[in-house]
Protein backbone atom coordinates (compact mmCIF):
# COMPACT_ATOMS: atom_id res chain seq x y z
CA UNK A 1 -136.16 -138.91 206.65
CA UNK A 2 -138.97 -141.02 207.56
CA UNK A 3 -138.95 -140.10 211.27
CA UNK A 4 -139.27 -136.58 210.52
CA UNK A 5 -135.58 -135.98 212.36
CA UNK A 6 -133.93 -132.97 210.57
CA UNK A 7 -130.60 -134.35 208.91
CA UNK A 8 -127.01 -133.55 209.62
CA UNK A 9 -125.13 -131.44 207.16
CA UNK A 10 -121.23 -131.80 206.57
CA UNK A 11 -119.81 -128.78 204.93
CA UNK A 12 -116.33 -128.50 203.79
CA UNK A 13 -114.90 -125.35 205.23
CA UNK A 14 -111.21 -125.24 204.42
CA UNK A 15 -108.61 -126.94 202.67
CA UNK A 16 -105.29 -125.63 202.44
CA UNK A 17 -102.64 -126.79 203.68
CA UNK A 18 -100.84 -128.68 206.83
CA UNK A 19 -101.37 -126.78 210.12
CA UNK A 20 -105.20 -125.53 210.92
CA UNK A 21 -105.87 -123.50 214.21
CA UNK A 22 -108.90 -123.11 215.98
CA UNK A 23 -110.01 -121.25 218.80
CA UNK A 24 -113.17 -123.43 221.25
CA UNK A 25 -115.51 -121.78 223.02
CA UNK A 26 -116.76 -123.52 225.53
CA UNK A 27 -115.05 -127.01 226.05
CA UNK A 28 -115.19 -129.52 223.20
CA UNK A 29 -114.64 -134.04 223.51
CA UNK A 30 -111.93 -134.95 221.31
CA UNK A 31 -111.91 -138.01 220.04
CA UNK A 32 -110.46 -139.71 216.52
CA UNK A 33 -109.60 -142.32 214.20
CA UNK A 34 -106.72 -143.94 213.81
CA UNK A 35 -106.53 -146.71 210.52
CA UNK A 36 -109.75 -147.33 210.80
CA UNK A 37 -110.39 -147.79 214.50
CA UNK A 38 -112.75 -145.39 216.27
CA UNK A 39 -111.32 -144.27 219.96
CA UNK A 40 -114.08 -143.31 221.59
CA UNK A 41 -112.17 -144.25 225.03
CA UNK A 42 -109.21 -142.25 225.01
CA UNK A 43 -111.96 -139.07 224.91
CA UNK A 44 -110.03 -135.84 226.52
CA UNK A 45 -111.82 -132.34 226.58
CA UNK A 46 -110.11 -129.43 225.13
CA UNK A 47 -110.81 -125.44 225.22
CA UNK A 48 -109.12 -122.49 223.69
CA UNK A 49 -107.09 -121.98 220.97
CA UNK A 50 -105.58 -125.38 219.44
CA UNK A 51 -103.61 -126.27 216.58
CA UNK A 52 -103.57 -129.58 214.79
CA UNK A 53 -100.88 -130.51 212.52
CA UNK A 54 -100.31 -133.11 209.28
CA UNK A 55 -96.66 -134.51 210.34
CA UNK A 56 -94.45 -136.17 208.13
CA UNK A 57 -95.74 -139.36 208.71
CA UNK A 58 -99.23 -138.49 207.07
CA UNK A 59 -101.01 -138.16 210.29
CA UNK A 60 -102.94 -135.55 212.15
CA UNK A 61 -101.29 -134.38 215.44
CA UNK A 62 -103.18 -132.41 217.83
CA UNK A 63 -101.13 -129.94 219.85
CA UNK A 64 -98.05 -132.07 219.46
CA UNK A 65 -96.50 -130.31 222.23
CA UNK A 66 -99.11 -132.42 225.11
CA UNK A 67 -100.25 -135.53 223.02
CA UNK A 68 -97.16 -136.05 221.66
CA UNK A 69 -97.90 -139.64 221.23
CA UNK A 70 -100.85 -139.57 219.62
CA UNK A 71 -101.52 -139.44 216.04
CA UNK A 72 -104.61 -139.58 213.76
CA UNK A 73 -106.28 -140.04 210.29
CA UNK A 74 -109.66 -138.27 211.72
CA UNK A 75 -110.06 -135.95 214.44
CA UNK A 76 -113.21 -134.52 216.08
CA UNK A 77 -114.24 -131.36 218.27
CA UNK A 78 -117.70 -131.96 219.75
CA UNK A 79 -119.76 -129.44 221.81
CA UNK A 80 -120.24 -130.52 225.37
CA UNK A 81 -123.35 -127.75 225.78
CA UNK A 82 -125.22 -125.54 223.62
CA UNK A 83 -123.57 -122.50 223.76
CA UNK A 84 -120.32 -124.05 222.35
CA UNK A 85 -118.81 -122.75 218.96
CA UNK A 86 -115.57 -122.40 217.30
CA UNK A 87 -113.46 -119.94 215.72
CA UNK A 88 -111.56 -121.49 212.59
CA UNK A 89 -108.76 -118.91 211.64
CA UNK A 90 -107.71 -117.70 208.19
CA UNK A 91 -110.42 -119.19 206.09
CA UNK A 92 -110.52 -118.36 202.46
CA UNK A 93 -113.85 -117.28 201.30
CA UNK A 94 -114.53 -115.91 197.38
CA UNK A 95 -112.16 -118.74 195.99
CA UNK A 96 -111.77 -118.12 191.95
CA UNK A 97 -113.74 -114.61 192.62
CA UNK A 98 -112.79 -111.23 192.29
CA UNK A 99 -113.73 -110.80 195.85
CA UNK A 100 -111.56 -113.37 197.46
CA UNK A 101 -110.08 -112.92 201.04
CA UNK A 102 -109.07 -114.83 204.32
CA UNK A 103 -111.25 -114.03 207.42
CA UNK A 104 -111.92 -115.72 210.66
CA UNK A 105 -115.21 -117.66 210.67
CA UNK A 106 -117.12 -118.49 214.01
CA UNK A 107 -119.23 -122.26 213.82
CA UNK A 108 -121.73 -124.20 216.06
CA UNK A 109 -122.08 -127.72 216.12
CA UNK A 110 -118.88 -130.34 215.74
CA UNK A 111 -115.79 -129.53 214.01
CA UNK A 112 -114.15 -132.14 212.21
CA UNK A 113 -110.61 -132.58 210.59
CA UNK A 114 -109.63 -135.06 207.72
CA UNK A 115 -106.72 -136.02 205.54
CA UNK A 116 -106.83 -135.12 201.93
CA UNK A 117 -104.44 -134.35 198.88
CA UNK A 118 -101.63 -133.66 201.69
CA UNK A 119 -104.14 -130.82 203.44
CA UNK A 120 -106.03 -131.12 206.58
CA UNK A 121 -109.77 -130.60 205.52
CA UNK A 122 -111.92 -128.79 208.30
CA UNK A 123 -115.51 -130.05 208.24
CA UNK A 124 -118.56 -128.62 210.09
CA UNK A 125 -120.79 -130.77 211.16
CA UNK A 126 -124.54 -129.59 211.64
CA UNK A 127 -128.49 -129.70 211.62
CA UNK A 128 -129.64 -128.45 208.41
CA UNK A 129 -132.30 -125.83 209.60
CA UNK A 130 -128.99 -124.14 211.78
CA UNK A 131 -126.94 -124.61 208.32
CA UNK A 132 -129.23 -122.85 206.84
CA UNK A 133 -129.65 -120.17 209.19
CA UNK A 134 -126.31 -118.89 208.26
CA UNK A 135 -126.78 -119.65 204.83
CA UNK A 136 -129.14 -116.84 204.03
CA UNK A 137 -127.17 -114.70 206.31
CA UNK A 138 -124.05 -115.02 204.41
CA UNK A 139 -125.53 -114.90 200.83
CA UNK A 140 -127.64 -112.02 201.46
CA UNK A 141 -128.15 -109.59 204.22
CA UNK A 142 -129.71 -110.62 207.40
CA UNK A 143 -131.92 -107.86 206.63
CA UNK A 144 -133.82 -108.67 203.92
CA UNK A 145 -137.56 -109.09 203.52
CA UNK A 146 -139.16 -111.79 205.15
CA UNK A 147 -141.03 -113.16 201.98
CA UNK A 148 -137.47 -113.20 199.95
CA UNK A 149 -135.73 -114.56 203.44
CA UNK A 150 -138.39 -117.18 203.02
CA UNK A 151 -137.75 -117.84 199.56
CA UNK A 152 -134.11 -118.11 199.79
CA UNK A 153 -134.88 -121.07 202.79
CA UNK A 154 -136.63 -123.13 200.41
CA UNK A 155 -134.46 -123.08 197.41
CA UNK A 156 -131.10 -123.36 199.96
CA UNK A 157 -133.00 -126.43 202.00
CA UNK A 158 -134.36 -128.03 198.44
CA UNK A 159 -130.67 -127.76 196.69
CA UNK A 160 -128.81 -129.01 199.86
CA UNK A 161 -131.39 -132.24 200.24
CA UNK A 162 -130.99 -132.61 196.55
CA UNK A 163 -127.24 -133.13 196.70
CA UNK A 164 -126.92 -134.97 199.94
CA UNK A 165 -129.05 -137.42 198.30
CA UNK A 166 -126.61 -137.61 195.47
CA UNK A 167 -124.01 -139.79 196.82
CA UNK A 168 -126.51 -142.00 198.78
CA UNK A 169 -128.07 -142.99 194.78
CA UNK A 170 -124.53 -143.33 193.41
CA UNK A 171 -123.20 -145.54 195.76
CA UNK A 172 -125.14 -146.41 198.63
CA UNK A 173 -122.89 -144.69 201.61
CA UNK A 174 -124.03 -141.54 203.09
CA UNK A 175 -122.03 -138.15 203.52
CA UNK A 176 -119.20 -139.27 205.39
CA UNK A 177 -117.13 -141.38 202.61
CA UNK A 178 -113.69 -140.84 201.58
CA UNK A 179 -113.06 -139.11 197.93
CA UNK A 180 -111.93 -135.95 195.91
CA UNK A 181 -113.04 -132.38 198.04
CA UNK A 182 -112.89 -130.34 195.58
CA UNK A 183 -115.58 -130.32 192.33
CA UNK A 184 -114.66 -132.29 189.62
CA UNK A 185 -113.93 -130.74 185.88
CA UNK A 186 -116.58 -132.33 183.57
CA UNK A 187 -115.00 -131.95 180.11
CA UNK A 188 -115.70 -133.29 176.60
CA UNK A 189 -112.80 -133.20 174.68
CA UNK A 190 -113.66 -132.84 170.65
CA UNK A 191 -110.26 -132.99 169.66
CA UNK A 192 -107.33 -129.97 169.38
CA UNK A 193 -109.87 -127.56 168.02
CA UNK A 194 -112.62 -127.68 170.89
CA UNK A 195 -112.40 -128.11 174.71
CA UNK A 196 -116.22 -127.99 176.64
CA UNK A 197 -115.76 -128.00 180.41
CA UNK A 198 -118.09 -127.41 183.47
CA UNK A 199 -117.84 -127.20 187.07
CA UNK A 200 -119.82 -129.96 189.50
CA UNK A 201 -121.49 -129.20 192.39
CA UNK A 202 -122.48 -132.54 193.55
CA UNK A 203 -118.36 -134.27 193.23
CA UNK A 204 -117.70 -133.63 197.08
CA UNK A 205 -117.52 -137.47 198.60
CA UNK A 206 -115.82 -136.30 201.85
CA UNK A 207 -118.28 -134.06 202.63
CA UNK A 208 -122.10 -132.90 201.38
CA UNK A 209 -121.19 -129.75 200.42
CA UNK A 210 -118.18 -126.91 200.72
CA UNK A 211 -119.35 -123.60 202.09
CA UNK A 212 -118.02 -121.34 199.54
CA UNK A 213 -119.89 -119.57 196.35
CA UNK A 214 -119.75 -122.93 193.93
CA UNK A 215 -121.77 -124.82 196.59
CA UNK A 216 -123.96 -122.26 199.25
CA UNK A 217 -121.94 -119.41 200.49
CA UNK A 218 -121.47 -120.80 204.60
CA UNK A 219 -119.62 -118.99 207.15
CA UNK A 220 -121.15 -120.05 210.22
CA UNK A 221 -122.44 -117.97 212.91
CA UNK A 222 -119.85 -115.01 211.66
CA UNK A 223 -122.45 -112.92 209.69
CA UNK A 224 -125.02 -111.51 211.98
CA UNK A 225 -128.57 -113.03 211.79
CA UNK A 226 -131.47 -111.58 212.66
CA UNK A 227 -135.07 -112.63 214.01
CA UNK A 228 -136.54 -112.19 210.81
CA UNK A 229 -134.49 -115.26 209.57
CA UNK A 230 -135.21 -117.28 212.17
CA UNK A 231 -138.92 -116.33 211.18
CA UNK A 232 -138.38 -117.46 207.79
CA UNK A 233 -136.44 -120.55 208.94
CA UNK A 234 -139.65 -121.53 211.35
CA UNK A 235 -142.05 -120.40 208.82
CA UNK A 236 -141.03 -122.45 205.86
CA UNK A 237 -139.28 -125.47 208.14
CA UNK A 238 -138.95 -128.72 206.14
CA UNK A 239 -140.66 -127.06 202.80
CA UNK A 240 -138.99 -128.04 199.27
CA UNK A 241 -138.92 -127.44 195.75
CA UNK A 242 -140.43 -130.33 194.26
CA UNK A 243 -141.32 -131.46 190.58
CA UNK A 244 -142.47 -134.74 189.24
CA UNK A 245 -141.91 -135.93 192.44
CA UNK A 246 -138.25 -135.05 192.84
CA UNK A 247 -136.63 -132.71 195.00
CA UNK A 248 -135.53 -129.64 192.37
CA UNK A 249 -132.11 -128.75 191.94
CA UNK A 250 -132.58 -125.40 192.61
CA UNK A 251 -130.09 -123.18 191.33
CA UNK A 252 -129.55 -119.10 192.09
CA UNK A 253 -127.11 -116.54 191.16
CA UNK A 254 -126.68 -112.67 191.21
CA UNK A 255 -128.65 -111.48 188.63
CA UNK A 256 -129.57 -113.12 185.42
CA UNK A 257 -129.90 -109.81 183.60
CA UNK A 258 -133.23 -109.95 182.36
CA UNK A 259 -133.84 -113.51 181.01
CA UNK A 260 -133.40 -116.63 182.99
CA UNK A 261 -130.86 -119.59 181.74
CA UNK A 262 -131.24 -123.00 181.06
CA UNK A 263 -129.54 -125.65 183.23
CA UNK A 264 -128.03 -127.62 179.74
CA UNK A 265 -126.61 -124.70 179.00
CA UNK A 266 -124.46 -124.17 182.06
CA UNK A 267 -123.75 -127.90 183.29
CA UNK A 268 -124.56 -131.56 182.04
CA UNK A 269 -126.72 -131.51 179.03
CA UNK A 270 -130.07 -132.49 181.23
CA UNK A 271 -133.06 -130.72 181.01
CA UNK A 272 -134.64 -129.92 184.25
CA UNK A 273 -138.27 -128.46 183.01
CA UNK A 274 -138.17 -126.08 186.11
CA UNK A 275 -134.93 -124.16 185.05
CA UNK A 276 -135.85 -122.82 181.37
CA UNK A 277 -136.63 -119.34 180.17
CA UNK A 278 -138.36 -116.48 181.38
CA UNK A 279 -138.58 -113.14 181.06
CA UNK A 280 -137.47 -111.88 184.78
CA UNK A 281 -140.80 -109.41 185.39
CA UNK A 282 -144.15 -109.70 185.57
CA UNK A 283 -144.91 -110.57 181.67
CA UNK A 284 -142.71 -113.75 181.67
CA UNK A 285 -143.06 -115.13 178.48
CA UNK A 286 -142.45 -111.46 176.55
CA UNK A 287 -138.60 -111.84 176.08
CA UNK A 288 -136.82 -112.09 172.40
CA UNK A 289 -134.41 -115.40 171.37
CA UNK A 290 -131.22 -114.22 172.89
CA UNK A 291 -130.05 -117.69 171.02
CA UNK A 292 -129.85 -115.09 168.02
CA UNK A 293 -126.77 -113.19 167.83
CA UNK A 294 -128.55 -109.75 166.65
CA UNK A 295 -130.98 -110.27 169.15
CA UNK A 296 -128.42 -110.89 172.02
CA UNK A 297 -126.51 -107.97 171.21
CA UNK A 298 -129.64 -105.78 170.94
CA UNK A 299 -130.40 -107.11 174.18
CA UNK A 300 -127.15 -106.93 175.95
CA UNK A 301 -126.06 -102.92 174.79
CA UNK A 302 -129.98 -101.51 176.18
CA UNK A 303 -130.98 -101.88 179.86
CA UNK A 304 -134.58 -103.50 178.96
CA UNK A 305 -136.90 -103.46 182.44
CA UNK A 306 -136.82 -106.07 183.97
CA UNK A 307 -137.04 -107.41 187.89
CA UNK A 308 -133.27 -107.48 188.43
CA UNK A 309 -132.66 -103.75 186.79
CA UNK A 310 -132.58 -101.78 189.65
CA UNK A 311 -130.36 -99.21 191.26
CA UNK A 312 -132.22 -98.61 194.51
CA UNK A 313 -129.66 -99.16 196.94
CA UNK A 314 -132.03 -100.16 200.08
CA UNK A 315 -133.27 -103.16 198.20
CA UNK A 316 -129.38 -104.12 196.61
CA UNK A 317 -128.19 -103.58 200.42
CA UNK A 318 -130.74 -106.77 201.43
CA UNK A 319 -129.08 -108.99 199.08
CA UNK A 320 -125.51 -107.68 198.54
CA UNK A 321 -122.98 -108.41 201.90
CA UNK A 322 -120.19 -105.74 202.55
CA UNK A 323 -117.74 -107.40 199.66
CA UNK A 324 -120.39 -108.14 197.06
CA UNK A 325 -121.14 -103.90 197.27
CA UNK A 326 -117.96 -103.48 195.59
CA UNK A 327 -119.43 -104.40 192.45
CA UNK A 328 -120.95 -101.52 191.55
CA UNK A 329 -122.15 -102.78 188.05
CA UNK A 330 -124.01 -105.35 187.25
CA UNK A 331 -127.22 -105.58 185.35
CA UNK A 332 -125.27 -104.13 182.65
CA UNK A 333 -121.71 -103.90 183.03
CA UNK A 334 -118.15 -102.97 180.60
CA UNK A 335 -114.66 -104.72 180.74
CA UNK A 336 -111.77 -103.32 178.63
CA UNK A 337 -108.67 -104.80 178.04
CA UNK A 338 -105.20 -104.17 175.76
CA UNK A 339 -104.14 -106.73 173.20
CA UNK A 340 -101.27 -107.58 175.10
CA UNK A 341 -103.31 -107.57 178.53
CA UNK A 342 -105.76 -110.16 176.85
CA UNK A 343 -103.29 -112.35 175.13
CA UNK A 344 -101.50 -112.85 178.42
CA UNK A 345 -104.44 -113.07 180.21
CA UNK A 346 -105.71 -115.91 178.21
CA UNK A 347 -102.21 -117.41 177.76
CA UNK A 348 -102.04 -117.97 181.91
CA UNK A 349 -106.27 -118.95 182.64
CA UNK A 350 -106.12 -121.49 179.82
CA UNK A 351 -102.68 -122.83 179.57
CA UNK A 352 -102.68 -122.15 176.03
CA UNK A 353 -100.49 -119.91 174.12
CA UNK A 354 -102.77 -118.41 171.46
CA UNK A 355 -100.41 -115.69 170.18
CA UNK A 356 -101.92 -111.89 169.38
CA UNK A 357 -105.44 -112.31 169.37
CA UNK A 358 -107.63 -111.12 166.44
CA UNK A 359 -111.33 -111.92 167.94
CA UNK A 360 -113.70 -113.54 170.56
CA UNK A 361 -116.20 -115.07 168.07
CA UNK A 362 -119.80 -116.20 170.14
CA UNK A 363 -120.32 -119.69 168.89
CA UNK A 364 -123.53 -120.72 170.59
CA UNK A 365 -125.89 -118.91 173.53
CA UNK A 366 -128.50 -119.69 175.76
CA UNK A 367 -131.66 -118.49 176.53
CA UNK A 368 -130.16 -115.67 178.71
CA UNK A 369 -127.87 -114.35 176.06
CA UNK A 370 -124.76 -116.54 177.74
CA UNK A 371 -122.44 -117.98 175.64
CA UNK A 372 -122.02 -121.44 176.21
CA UNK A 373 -119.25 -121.83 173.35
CA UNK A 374 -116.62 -119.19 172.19
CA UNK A 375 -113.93 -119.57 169.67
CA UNK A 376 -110.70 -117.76 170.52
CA UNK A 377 -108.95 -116.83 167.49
CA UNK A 378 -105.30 -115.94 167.98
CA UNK A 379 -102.40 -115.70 165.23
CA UNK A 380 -100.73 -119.03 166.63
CA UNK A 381 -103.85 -121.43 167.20
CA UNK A 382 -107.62 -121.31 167.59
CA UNK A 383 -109.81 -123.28 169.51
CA UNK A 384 -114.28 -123.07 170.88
CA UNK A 385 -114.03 -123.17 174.51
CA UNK A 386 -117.42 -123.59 177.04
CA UNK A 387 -119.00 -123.73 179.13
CA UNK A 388 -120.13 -120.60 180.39
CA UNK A 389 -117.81 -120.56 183.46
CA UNK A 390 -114.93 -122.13 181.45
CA UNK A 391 -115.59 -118.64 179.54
CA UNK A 392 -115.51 -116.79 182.60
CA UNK A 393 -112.51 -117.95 183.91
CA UNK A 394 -110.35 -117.45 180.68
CA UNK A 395 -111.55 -113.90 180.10
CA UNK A 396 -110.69 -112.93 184.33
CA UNK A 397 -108.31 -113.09 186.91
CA UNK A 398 -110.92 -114.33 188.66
CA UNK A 399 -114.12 -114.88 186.94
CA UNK A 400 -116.05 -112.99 184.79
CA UNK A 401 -119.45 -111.28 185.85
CA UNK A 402 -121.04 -113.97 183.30
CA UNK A 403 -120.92 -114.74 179.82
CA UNK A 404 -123.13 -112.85 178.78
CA UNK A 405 -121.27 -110.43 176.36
CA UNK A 406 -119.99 -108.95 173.31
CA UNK A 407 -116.86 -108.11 172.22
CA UNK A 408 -115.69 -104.42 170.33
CA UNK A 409 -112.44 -104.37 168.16
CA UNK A 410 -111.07 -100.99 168.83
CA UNK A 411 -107.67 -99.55 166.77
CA UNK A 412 -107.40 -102.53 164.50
CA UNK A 413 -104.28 -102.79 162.67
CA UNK A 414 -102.61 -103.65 159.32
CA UNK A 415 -102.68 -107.32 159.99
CA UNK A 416 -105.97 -107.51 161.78
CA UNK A 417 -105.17 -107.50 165.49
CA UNK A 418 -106.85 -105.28 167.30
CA UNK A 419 -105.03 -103.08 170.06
CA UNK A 420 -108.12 -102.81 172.29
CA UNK A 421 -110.86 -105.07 173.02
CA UNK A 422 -113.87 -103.80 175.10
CA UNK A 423 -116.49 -106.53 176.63
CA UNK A 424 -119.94 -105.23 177.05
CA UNK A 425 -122.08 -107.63 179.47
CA UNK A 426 -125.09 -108.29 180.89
CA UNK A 427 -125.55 -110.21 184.71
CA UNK A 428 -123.48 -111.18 187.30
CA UNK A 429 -123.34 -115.01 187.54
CA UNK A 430 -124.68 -118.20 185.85
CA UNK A 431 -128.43 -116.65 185.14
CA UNK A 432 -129.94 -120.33 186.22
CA UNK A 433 -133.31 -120.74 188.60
CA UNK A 434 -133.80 -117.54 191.03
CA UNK A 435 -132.23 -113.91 190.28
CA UNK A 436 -131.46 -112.95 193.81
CA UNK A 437 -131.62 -109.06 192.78
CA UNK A 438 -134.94 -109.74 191.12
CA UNK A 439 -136.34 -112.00 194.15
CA UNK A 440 -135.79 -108.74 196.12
CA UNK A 441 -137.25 -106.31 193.81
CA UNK A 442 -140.11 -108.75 193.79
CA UNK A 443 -140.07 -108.96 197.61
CA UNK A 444 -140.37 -105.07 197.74
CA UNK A 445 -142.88 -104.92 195.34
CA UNK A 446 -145.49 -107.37 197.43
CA UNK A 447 -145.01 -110.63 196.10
CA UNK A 448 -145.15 -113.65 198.63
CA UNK A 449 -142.40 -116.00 198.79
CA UNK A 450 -144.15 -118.87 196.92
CA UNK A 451 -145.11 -116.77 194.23
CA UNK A 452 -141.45 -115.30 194.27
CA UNK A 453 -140.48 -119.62 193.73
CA UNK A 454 -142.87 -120.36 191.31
CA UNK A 455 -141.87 -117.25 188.97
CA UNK A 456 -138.11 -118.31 188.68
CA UNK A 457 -138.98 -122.38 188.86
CA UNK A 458 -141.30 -123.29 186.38
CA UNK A 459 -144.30 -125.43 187.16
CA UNK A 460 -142.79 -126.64 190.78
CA UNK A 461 -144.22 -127.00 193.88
CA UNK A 462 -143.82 -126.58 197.14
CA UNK A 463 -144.39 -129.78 199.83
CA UNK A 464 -142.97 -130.55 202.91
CA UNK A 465 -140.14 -133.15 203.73
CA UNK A 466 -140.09 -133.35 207.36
């Protein structure tokens, strides 16, 4: 980034299954490549709706019906003026969430398609500053404040040049490299009685990142913006997270319900000094050792004050989209489940076949009061499962607000099982680096975006890249 140029971005938009259609705006060059060879020559423009489909022979074939004869392992859509975008139809958004649902998304910049695990992949290719545009627009509302629209452009920017620099430090190639699209399952495997798993967000090789929740929630130009983003783009342009030198991994969720997480405690056991834990409010370092299990549940069944505790629905609305409103609940929230409902339940998520369960017993927690290893004890087997999203994912049909919990036996019977089990949680998401509820409490209450940074990333600073 030496010549101060502002990179090019390729997010993974969808992946599932043979046929994609697409609907241009404006009229697009196609071009592709074919084992290897680029064919920039045989260049034809296209407009309106298309359809490209993976034949039998393992190649992409773009509107069979006029190039018949032409076939391809890469295809791509570029803009031939500004205005152009693209409609990509039936895109899943929310994957693994309890808010998952197929919408049409509308893009600038070039669309590209791929081959991968017998799917066409549809890649957006784009400058970072207009990625990120839409990236605060589709995590939060376009209306936000300006200071937490600001803040939300540096820790989006700093996390995306983090990860694009990734690959480049693994192997030397850039973005565009062939590989696995969807994150890779880190597990450590301690024998029958233990399984410790976590979700990657840096094991894309096709592309730099996908544009759903486990990378940066992307859906193009489809939620509105507003010129109060584009204020906060131009205002913080360039500006990154930096510590020791090193662009932060920044890291956000929901709301961390009071107490920030540590990184270690949701991924790779690295400590980042930036992402430990703080109390989220004004007296930071006032919080009790939610590592304790009497403290945690203290903790967990009271509503303490904190940043993210709020019910004031003008500062949720700048943060929460139309889907994310349907969770009503979340600072504090309760799940309640049958023994047969769990046992099932856990049966299907984990592939294991645990029996009746007789308890959910919190191994270890972080900072935040997650736990990062649960034993399942069920009248056929037992085994600790982690981490925290591994949790989450067991105890859902989608995921779990976070793992932040604890568990009531209700009706227990001769042998021990109880009939009902009721979860009682705190947060909504991993709990690491900024608390997007408490960023815009913090917003509302005056704080400027830098100071909004610096209270959820610990001793970080801000520079500029370019």
């Amino acid at each position: 980034m030496s010549d101060n140029k502002v990179p090019q971005v390729h997010v993974g938009v969808m992946s599932e299954g043979r046929l994609v259609q697409a609907t241009l705006n404006g009229r697009f060059a196609v071009w592709g490549i074919n084992d290897g060879k680029e064919f920039h020559n045989n260049i034809w423009e296209a407009y309106g709706t298309i359809m490209v489909i993976l034949g039998y022979d393992g190649k992409l074939h773009f509107d069979p019906d006029v190039f018949s004869s032409y076939w391809w392992d890469t295809l791509y859509f570029e803009p031939l003026s500004d205005d152009c975008s693209f409609v990509l139809h039936d895109v899943t958004i929310g994957v693994s969430f309890h808010w998952r649902r197929k919408e049409d998304q509308t893009f600038k910049g070039k669309l590209k398609l791929i081959i991968e695990n017998d799917s066409i992949v549809a890649i957006n290719v784009i400058g970072v500053e207009d990625y990120l545009e839409s990236v605060i627009s589709s995590e939060m509302s376009a209306n936000a404040s300006l200071e937490l629209l600001k803040a939300h452009a540096v820790i989006s920017r700093s996390w995306l040049l983090a990860q694009m620099r990734k690959p480049a430090a693994a192997d030397g190639q850039g973005s565009d490299v062939l590989g696995q699209a969807a994150p890779v399952v880190r597990s450590e495997d301690s024998g029958a009685d233990e399984l410790i798993r976590w979700w990657d967000r840096d094991d894309h090789v096709n592309f730099d990142v996908c544009a759903d929740d486990h990378c940066q929630r992307y859906q193009g130009i489809t939620r509105a913006t507003t010129p109060a983003v584009k204020q906060a783009i131009q205002a913080t342009w360039g500006q990154v997270l930096m510590y020791g030198g090193e662009l932060c991994d920044a890291r956000f969720s929901k709301a961390c319900g009071g107490v920030m997480e540590q990184y270690e405690n949701c991924w790779d056991d690295h400590r980042h000094p930036y992402l430990v834990a703080r109390r989220d409010g004004d007296d930071e370092a006032n919080f009790p050792d939610l590592t304790r299990e009497d403290a945690a549940e203290e903790w967990i069944l009271t509503a303490p004050k904190a940043f993210c505790n709020t019910a004031d629905k003008e500062i949720l609305s700048q943060v929460l989209n139309d889907y994310d409103q349907e969770t009503a609940d979340f600072y504090r929230w309760r799940v309640e489940y049958t023994q047969e409902q769990l046992a099932d339940l856990i049966h299907r998520r984990t592939g294991d076949d645990y029996g009746r369960i007789r308890d959910l017993q919190p191994v270890a927690r972080g900072t935040s009061g997650r736990l990062y290893k649960m034993k399942i004890v069920g009248e056929k087997m037992s085994k600790v499962i982690g981490k925290e999203l591994a949790i989450r994912y067991a105890l859902s049909e989608s995921a779990l607000y976070s793992s932040a919990f604890v568990v009531e036996h209700h009706d227990i019977d001769a042998d021990g099982y109880p009939a009902k089990f009721v979860l009682r949680g705190a947060g909504w998401g991993h709990g690491v680096g900024l608390c997007q509820i408490g960023a815009a409490v913090m917003g509302a209450k005056g704080y400027n975006y830098k100071q909004i940074l610096l209270h959820y990333f610990a001793g970080a600073t801000i520079e500029k890249e370019y």
